[in-house]
N, C-alpha and C. Protein backbone atom coordinates (compact mmCIF):
# COMPACT_ATOMS: atom_id res chain seq x y z
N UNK A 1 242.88 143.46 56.35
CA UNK A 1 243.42 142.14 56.57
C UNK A 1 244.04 142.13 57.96
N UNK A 2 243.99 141.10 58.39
CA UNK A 2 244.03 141.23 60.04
C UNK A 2 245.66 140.94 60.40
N UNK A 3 246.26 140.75 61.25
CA UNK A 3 247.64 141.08 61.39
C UNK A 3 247.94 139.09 61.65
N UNK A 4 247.23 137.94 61.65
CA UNK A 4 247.97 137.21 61.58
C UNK A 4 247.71 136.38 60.23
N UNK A 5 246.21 137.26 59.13
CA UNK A 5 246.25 136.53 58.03
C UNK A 5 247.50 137.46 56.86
N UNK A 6 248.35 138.53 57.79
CA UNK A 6 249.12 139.00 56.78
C UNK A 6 250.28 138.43 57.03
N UNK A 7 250.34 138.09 58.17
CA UNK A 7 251.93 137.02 58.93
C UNK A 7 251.35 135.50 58.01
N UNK A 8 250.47 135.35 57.79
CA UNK A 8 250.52 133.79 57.25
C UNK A 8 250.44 134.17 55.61
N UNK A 9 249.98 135.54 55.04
CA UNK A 9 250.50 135.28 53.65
C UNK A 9 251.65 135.01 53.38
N UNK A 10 252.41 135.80 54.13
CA UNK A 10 253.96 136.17 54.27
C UNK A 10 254.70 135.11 53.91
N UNK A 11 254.24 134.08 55.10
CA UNK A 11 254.92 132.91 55.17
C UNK A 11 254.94 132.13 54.34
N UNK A 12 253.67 131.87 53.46
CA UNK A 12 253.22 131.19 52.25
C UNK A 12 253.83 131.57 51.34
N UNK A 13 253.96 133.14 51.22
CA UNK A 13 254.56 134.00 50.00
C UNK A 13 255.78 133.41 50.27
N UNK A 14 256.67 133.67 51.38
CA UNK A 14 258.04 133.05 51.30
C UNK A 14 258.44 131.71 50.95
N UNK A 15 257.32 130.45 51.52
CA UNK A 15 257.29 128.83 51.23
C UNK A 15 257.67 129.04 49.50
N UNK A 16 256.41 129.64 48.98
CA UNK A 16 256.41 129.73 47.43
C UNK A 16 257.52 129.89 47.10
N UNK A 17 258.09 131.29 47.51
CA UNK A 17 259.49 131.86 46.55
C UNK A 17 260.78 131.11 46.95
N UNK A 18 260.34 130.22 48.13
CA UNK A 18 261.91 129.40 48.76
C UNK A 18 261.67 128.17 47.66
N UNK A 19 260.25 127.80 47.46
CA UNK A 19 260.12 126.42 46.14
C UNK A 19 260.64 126.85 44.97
N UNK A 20 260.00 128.15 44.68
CA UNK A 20 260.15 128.25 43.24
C UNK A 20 261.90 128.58 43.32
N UNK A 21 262.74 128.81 44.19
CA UNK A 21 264.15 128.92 44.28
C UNK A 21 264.93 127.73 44.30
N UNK A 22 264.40 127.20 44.76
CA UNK A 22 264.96 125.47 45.10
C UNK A 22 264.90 124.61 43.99
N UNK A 23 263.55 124.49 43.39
CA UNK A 23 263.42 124.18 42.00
C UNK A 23 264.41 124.86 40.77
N UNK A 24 264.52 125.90 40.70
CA UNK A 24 265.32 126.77 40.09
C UNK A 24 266.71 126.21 39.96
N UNK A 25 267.40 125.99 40.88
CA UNK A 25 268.89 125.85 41.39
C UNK A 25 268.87 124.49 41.64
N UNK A 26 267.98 123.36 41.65
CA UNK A 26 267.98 122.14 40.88
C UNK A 26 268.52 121.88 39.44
N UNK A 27 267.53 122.84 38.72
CA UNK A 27 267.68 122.86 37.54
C UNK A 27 268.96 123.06 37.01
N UNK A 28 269.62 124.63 37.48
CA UNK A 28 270.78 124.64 37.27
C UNK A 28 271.72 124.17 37.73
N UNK A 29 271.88 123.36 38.75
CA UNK A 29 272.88 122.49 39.58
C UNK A 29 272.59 120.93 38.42
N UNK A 30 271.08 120.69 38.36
CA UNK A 30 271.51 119.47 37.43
C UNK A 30 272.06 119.47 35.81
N UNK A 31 272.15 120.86 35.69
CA UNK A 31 273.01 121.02 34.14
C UNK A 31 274.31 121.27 34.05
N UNK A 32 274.72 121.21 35.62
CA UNK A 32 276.13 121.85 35.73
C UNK A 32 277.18 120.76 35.14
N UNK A 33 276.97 119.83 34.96
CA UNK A 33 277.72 118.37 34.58
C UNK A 33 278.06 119.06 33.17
N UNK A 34 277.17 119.53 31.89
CA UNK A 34 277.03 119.80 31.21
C UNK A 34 277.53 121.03 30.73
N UNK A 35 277.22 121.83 31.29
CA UNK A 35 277.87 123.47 31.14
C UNK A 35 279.15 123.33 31.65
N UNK A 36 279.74 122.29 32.84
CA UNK A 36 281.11 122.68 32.86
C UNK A 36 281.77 121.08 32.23
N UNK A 37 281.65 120.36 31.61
CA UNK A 37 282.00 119.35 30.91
C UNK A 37 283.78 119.53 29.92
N UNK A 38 284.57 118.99 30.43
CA UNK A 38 285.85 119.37 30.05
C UNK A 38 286.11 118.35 28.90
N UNK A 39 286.27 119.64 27.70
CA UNK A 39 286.44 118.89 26.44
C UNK A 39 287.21 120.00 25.93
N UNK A 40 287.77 119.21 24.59
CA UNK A 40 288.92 120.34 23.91
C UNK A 40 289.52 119.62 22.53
N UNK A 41 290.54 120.30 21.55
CA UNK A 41 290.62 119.60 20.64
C UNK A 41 292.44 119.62 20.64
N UNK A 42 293.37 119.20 19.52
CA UNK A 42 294.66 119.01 19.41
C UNK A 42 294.93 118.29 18.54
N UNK A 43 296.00 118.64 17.64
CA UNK A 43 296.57 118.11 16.35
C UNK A 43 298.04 117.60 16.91
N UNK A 44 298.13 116.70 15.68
CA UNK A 44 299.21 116.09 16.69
C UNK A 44 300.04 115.32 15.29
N UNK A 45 301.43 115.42 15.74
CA UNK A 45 302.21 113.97 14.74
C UNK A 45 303.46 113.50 15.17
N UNK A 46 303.33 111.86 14.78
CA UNK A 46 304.33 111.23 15.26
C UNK A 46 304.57 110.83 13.90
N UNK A 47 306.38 110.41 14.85
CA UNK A 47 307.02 110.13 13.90
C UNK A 47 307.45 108.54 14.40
N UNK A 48 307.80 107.44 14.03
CA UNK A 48 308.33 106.53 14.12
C UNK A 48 309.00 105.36 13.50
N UNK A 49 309.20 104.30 14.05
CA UNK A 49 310.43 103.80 13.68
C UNK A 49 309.48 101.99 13.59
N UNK A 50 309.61 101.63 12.89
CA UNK A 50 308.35 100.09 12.85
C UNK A 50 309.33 98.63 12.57
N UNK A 51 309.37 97.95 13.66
CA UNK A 51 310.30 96.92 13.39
C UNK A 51 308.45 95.38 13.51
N UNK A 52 308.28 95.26 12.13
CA UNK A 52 307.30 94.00 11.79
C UNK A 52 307.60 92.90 11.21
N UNK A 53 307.45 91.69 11.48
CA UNK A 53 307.60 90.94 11.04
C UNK A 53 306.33 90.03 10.42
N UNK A 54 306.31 89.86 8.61
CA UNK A 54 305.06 88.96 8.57
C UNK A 54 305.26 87.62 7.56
N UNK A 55 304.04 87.04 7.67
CA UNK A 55 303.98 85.78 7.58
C UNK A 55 302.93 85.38 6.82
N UNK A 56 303.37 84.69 5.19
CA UNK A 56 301.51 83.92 4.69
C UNK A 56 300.86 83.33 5.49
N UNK A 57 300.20 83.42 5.38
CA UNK A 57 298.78 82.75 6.00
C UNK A 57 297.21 83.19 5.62
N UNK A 58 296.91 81.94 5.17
CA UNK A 58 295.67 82.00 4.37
C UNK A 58 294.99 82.51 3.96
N UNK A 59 295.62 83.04 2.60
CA UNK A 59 295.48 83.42 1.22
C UNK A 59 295.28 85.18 1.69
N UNK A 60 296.63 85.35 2.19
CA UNK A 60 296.59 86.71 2.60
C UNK A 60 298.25 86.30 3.19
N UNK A 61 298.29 87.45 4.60
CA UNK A 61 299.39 87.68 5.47
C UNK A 61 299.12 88.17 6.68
N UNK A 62 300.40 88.22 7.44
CA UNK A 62 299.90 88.40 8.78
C UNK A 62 300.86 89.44 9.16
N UNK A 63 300.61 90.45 9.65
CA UNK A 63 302.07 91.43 10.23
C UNK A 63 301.35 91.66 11.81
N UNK A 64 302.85 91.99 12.37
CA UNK A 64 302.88 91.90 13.85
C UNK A 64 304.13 92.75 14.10
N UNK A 65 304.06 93.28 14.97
CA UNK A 65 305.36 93.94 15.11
C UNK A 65 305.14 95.27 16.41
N UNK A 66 306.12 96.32 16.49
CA UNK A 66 305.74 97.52 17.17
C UNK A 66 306.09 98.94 16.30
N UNK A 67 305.78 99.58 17.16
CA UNK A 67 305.97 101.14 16.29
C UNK A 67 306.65 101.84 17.96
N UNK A 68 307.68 102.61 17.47
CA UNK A 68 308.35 103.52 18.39
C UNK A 68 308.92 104.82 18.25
N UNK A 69 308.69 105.54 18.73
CA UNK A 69 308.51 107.07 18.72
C UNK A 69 308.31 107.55 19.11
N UNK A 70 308.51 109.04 18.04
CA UNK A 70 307.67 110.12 19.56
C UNK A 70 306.52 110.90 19.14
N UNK A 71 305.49 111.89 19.38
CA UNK A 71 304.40 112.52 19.04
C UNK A 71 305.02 114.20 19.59
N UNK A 72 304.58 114.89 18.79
CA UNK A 72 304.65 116.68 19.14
C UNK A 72 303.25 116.83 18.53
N UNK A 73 302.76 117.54 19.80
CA UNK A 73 301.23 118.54 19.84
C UNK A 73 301.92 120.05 19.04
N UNK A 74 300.71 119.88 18.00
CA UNK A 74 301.14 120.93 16.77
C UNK A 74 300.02 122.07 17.47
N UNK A 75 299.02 121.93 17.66
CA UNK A 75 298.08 122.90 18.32
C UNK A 75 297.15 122.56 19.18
N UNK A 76 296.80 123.02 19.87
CA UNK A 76 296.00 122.78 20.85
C UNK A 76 294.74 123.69 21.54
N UNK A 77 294.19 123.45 21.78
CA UNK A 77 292.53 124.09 22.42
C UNK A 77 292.90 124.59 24.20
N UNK A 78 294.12 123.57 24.25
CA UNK A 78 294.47 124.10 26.22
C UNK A 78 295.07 122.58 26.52
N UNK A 79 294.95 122.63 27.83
CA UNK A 79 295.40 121.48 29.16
C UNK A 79 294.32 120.30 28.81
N UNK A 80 294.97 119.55 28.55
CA UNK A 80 295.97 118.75 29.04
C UNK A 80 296.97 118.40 28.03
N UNK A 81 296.53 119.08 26.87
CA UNK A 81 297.68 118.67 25.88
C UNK A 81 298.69 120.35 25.44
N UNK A 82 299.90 119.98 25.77
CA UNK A 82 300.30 121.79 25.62
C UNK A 82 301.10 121.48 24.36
N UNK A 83 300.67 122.65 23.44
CA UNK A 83 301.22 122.83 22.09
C UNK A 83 302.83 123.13 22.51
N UNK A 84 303.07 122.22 21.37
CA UNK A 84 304.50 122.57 21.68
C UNK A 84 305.13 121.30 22.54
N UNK A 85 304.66 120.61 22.98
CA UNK A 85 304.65 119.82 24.25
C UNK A 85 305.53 118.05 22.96
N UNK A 86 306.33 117.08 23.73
CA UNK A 86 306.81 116.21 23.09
C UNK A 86 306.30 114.96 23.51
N UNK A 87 306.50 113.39 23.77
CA UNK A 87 305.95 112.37 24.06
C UNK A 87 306.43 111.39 23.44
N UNK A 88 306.48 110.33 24.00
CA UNK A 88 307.37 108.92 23.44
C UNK A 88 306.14 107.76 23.42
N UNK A 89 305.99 107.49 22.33
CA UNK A 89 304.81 106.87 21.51
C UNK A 89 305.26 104.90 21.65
N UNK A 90 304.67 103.90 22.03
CA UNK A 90 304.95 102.46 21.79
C UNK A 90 303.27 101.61 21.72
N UNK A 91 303.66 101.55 20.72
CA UNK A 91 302.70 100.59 19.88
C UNK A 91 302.36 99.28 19.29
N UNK A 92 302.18 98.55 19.97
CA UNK A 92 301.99 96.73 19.49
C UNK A 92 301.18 96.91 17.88
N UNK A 93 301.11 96.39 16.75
CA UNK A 93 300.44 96.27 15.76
C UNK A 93 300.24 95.37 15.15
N UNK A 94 299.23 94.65 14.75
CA UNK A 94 298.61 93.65 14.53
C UNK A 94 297.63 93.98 12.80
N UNK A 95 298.61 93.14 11.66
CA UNK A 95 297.92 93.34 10.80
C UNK A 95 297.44 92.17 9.83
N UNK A 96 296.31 92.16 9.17
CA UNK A 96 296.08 90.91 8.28
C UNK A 96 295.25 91.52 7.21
N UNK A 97 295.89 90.59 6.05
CA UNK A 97 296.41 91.46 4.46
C UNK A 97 295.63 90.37 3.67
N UNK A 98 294.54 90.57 3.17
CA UNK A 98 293.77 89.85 1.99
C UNK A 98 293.62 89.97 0.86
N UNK A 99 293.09 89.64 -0.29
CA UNK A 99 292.37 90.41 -1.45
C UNK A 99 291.45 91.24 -1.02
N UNK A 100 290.57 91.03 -0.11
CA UNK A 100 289.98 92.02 0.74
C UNK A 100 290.15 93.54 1.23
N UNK A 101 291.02 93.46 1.40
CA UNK A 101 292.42 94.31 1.86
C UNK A 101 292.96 94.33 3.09
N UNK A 102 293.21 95.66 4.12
CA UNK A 102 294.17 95.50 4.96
C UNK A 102 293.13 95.52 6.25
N UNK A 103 293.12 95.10 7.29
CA UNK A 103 292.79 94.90 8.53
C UNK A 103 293.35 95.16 9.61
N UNK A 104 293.94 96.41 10.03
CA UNK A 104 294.95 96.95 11.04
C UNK A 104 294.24 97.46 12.19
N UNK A 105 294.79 96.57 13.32
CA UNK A 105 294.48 97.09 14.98
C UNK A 105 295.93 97.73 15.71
N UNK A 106 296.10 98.23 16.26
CA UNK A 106 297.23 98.66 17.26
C UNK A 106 297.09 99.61 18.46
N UNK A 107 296.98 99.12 19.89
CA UNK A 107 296.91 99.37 21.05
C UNK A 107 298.56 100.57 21.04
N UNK A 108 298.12 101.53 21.54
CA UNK A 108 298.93 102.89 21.43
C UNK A 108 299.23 102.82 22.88
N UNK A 109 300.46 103.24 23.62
CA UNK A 109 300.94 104.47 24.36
C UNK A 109 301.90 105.58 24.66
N UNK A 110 300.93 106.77 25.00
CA UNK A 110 301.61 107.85 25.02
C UNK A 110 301.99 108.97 25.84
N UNK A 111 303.21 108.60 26.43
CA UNK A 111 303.56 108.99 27.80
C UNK A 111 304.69 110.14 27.34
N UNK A 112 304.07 111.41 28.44
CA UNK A 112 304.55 112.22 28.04
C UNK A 112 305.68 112.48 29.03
N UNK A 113 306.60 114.17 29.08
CA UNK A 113 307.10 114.54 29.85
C UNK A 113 307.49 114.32 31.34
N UNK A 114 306.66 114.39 31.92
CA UNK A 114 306.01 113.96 33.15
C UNK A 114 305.78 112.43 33.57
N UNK A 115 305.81 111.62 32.77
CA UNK A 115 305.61 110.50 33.29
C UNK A 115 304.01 109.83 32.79
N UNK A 116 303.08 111.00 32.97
CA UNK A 116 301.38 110.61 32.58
C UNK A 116 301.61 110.07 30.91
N UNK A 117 300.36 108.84 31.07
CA UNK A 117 300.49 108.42 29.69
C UNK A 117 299.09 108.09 29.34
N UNK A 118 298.34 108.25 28.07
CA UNK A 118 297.49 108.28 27.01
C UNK A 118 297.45 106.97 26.51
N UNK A 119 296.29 106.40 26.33
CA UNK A 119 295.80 104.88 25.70
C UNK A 119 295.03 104.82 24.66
N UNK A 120 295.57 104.53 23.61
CA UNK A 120 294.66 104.95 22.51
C UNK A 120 294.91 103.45 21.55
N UNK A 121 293.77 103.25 20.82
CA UNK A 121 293.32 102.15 20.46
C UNK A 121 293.01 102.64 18.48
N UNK A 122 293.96 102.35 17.61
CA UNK A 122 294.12 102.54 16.46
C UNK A 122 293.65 101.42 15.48
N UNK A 123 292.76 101.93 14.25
CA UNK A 123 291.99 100.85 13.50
C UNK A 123 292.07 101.13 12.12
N UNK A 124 292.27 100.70 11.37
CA UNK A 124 292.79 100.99 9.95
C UNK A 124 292.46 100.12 8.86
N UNK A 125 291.51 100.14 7.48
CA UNK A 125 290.78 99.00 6.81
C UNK A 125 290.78 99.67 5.53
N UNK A 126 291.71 100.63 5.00
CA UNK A 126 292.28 101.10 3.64
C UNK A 126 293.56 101.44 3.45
N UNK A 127 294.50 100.93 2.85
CA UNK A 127 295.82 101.55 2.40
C UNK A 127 296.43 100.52 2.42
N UNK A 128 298.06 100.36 2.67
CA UNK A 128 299.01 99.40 3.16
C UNK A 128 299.55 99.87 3.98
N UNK A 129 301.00 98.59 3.92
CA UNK A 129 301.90 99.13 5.22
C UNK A 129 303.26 98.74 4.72
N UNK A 130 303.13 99.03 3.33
CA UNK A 130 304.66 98.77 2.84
C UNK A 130 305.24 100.46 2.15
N UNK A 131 306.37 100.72 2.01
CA UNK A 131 307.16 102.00 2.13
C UNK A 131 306.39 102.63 0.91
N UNK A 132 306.05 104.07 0.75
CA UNK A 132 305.27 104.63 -0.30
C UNK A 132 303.50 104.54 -0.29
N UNK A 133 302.99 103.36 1.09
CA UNK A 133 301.60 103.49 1.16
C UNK A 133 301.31 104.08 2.22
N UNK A 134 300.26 103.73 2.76
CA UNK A 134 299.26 104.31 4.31
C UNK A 134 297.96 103.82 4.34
N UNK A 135 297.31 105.36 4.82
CA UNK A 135 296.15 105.26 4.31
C UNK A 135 295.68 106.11 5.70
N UNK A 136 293.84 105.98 5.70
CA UNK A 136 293.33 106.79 6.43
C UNK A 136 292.54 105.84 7.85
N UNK A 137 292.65 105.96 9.08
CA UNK A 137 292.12 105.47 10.09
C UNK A 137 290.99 106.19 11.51
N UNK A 138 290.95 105.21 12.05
CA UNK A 138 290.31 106.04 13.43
C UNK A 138 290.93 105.60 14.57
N UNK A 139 291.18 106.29 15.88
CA UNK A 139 291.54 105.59 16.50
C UNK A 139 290.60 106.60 18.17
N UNK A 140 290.55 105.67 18.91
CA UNK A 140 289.95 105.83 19.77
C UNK A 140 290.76 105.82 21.31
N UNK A 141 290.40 107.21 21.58
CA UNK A 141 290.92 107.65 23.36
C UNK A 141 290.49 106.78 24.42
N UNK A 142 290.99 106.12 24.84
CA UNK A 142 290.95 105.05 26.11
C UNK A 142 291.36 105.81 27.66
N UNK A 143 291.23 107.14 27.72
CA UNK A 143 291.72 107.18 29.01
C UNK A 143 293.52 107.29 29.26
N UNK A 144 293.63 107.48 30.53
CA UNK A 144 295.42 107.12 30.90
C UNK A 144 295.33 107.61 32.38
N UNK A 145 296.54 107.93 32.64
CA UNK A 145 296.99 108.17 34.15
C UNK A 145 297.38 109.63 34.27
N UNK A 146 297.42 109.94 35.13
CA UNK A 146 297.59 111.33 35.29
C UNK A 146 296.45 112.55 35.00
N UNK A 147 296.99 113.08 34.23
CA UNK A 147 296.13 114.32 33.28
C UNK A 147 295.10 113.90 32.24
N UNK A 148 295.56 112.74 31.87
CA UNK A 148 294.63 112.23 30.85
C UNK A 148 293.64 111.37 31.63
N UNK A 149 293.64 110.97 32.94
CA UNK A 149 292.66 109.60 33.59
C UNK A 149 291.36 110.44 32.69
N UNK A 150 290.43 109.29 32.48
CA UNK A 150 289.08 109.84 31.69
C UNK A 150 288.62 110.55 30.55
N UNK A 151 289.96 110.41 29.54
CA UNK A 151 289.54 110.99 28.05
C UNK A 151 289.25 110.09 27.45
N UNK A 152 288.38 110.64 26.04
CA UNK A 152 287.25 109.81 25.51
C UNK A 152 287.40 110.55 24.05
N UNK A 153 287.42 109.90 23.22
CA UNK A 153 287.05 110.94 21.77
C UNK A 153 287.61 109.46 20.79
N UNK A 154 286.96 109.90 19.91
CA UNK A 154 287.26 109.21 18.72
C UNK A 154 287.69 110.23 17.39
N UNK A 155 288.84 109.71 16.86
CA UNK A 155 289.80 110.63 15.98
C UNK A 155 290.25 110.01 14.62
N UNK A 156 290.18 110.52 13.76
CA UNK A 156 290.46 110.38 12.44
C UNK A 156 291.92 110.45 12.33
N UNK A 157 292.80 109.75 11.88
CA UNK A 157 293.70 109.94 11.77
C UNK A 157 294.39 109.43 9.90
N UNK A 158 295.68 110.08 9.79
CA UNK A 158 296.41 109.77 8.41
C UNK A 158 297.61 109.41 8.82
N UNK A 159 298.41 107.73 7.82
CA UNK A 159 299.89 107.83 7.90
C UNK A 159 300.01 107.33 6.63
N UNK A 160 301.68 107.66 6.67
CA UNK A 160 302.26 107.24 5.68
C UNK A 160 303.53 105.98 5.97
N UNK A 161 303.32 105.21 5.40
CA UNK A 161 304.71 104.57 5.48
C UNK A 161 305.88 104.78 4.50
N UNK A 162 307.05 104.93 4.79
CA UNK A 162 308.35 105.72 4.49
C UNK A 162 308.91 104.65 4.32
N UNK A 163 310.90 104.83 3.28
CA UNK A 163 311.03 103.87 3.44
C UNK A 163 312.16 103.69 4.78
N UNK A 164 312.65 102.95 4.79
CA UNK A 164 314.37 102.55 6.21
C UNK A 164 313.30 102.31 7.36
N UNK A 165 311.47 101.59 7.17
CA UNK A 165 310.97 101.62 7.96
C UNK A 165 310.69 102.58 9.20
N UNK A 166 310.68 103.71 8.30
CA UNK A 166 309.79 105.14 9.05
C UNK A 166 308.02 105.41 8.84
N UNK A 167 307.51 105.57 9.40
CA UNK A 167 306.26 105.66 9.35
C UNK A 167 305.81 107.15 9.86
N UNK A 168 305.09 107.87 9.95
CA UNK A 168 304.92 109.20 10.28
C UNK A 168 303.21 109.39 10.05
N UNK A 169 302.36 109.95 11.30
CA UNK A 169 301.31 109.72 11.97
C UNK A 169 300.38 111.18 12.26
N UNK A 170 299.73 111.76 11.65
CA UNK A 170 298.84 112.84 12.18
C UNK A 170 297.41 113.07 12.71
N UNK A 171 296.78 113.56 13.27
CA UNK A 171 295.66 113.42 13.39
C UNK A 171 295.20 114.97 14.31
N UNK A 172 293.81 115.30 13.70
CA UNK A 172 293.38 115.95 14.08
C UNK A 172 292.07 115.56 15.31
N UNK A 173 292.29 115.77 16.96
CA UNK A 173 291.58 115.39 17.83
C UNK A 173 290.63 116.29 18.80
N UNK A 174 288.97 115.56 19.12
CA UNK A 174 288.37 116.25 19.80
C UNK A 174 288.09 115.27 20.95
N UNK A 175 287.93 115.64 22.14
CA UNK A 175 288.24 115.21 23.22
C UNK A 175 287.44 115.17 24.29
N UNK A 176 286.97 114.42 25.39
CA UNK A 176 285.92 115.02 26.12
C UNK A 176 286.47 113.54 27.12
N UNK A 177 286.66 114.52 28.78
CA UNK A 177 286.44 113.89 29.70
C UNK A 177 284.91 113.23 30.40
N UNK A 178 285.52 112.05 30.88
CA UNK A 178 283.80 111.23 31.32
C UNK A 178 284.24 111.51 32.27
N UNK A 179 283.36 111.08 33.21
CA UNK A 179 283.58 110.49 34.92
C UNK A 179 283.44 109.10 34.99
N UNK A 180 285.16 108.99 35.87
CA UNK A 180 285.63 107.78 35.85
C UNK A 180 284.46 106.74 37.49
């Protein structure tokens, strides 16, 4: 083989192995979103204090009111939520009470230590909300400021309502940042 058809395999041989490298590290650069994707889980319970006021209205009731408190992370998977960690919980709640049964929305926030606060969006369509009931819900991660900008998860949650209008709140959560 003559000395410039072995300089032009060369070169070819190298074109090839620089494609088949480039392609390669595509591949793994476009899974990297994926392999490094920040998600995690955390148990959690609040306790609070529920000042509602409700009202008949057609052929049911209406409750409205807030919830105030605080939340302690019982365990945790890591950052951004630290076990052990405390938080002051305020909650608008919006409820309507049928033969049907109960229909509960309430826009959550939960601002911790630091100032960063958590937006969470609570939904509830079994139990009550008078002292000795509850029941079981979902409520959904909206994001927040700080540490939390871009969390996402949807969470099962349990309360109870107490009576002197105490209410008390747990839930077990899995978590996963988007890009905002």
């Amino acid at each position: 083989m003559s000395r410039d058809a072995m300089s032009k395999n060369r070169l070819t041989g190298g074109i090839g192995r620089t494609a088949v490298l480039a392609v390669a590290m595509t591949v793994l650069l476009a899974g990297t979103p994926f392999a490094l994707a920040e998600e995690g889980s955390f148990r959690l319970l609040a306790s609070y204090v529920r000042d509602y006021t409700t009202i008949d209205h057609a052929a049911g009731s209406v409750t409205a009111g807030n919830l105030t408190g605080t939340a302690t992370v019982l365990q945790s998977s890591g950052e951004p939520f630290v076990e052990g960690s405390h938080s002051i919980v305020s909650c608008v709640v919006y409820v309507r009470t049928s033969q049907a049964g109960v229909d509960l929305e309430s826009p959550c926030t939960i601002t911790d230590g630091e100032g960063d606060s958590l937006y969470l969006h609570a939904r509830r369509s079994s139990g009550g909300i008078e002292a000795g009931s509850g029941g079981e819900g979902g409520f959904e991660l909206l994001g927040g400021t700080g540490k939390y900008a871009g969390l996402a998860g949807v969470c099962p949650y349990e309360t109870a309502y107490l009576p002197d209008d105490r209410t008390v709140t747990k839930t077990d959560c899995a978590w996963h940042r988007v890009a905002e």
